[in-house]
Protein backbone atom coordinates (compact mmCIF):
# COMPACT_ATOMS: atom_id res chain seq x y z
CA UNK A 1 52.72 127.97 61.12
CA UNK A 2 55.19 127.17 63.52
CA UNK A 3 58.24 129.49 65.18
CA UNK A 4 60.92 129.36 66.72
CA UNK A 5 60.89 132.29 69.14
CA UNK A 6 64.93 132.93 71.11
CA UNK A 7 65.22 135.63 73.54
CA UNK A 8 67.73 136.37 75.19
CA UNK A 9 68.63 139.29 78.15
CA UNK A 10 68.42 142.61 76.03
CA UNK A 11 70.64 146.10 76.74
CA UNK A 12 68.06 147.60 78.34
CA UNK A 13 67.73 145.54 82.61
CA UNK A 14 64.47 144.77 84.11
CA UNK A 15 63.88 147.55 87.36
CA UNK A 16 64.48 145.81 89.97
CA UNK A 17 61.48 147.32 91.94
CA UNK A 18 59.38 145.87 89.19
CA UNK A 19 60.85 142.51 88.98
CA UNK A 20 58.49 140.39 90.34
CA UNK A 21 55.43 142.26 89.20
CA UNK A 22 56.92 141.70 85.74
CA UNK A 23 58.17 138.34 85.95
CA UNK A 24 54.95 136.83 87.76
CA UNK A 25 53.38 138.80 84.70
CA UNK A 26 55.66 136.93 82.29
CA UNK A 27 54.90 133.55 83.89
CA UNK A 28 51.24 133.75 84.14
CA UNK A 29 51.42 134.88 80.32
CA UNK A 30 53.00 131.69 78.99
CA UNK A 31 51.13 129.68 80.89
CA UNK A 32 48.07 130.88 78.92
CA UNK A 33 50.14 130.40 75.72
CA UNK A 34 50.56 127.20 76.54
CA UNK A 35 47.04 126.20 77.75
CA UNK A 36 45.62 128.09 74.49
CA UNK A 37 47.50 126.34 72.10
CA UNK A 38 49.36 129.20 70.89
CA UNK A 39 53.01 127.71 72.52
CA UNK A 40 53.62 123.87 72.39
CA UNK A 41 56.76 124.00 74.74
CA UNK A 42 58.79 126.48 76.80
CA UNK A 43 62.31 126.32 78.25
CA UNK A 44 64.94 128.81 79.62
CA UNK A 45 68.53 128.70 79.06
CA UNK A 46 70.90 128.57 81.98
CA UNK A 47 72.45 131.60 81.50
CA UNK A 48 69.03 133.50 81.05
CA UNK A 49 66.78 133.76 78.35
CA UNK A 50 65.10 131.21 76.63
CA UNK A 51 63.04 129.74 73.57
CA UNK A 52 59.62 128.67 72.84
CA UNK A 53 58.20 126.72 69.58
CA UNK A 54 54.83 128.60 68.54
CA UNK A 55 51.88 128.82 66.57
CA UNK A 56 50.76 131.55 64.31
CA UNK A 57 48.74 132.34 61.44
CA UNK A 58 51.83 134.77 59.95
CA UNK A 59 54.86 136.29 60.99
CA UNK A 60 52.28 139.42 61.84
CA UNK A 61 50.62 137.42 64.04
CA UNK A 62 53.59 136.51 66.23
CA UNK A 63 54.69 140.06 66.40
CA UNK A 64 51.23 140.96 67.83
CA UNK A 65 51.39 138.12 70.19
CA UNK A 66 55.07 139.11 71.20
CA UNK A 67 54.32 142.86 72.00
CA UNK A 68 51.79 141.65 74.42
CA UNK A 69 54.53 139.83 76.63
CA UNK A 70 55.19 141.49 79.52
CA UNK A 71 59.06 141.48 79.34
CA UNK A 72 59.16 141.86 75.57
CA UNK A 73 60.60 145.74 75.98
CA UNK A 74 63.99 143.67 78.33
CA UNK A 75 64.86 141.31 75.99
CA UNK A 76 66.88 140.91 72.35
CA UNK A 77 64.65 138.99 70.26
CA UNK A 78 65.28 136.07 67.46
CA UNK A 79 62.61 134.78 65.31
CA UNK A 80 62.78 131.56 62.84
CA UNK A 81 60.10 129.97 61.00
CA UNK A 82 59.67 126.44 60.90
CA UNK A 83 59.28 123.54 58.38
CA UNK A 84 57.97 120.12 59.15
CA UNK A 85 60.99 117.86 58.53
CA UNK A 86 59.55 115.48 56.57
CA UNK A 87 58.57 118.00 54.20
CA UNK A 88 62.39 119.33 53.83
CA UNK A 89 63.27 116.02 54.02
CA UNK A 90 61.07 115.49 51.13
CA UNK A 91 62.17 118.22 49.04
CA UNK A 92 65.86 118.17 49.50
CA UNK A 93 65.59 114.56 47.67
CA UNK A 94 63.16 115.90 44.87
CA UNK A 95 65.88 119.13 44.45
CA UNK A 96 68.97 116.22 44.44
CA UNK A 97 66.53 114.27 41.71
CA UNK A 98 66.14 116.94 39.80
CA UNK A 99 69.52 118.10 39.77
CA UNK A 100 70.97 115.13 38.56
CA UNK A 101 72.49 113.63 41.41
């Protein structure tokens, strides 16, 4: 299954005398996301945060995988799971069929 995974700067601010321990942390953990298979892409957002698109097995799954990330505890999380579009696509026309349309 794929996610959408949003964070963005959360209420409570990284310590600045752990900030680069935690961010070179943060860095080396997506990079073996992303070698692993377990993120496809990852970008930030100008104005800090950012978003990934990733792979899980269940919504447990991605929980477990998020409390391992070393900023998780600095940062307001938003979660969305994914469907192939061609799939919606799909189904939107089978629902319009079916209703009548």
């Amino acid at each position: 299954m794929k996610f959408l995974i949003m964070a963005k700067p959360g209420r409570t601010p990284i310590p600045p005398e752990h900030a680069i321990g935690l961010l070179q942390a943060a860095k080396k953990w997506i990079d073996e996301h992303l070698a692993d298979g377990r993120i496809d892409c990852h970008y930030h957002f100008l104005d800090g945060g950012g978003f990934s698109i990733s792979n899980g097995d269940s919504h447990e799954d991605i929980l477990d995988g998020l409390l391992t990330y070393p900023l998780y505890p600095f940062m307001s999380w938003e979660v969305k799971p994914l469907c192939e579009w061609k799939h919606s696509y799909d189904q939107y026309v089978e629902a319009y069929k079916r209703a009548g349309s």
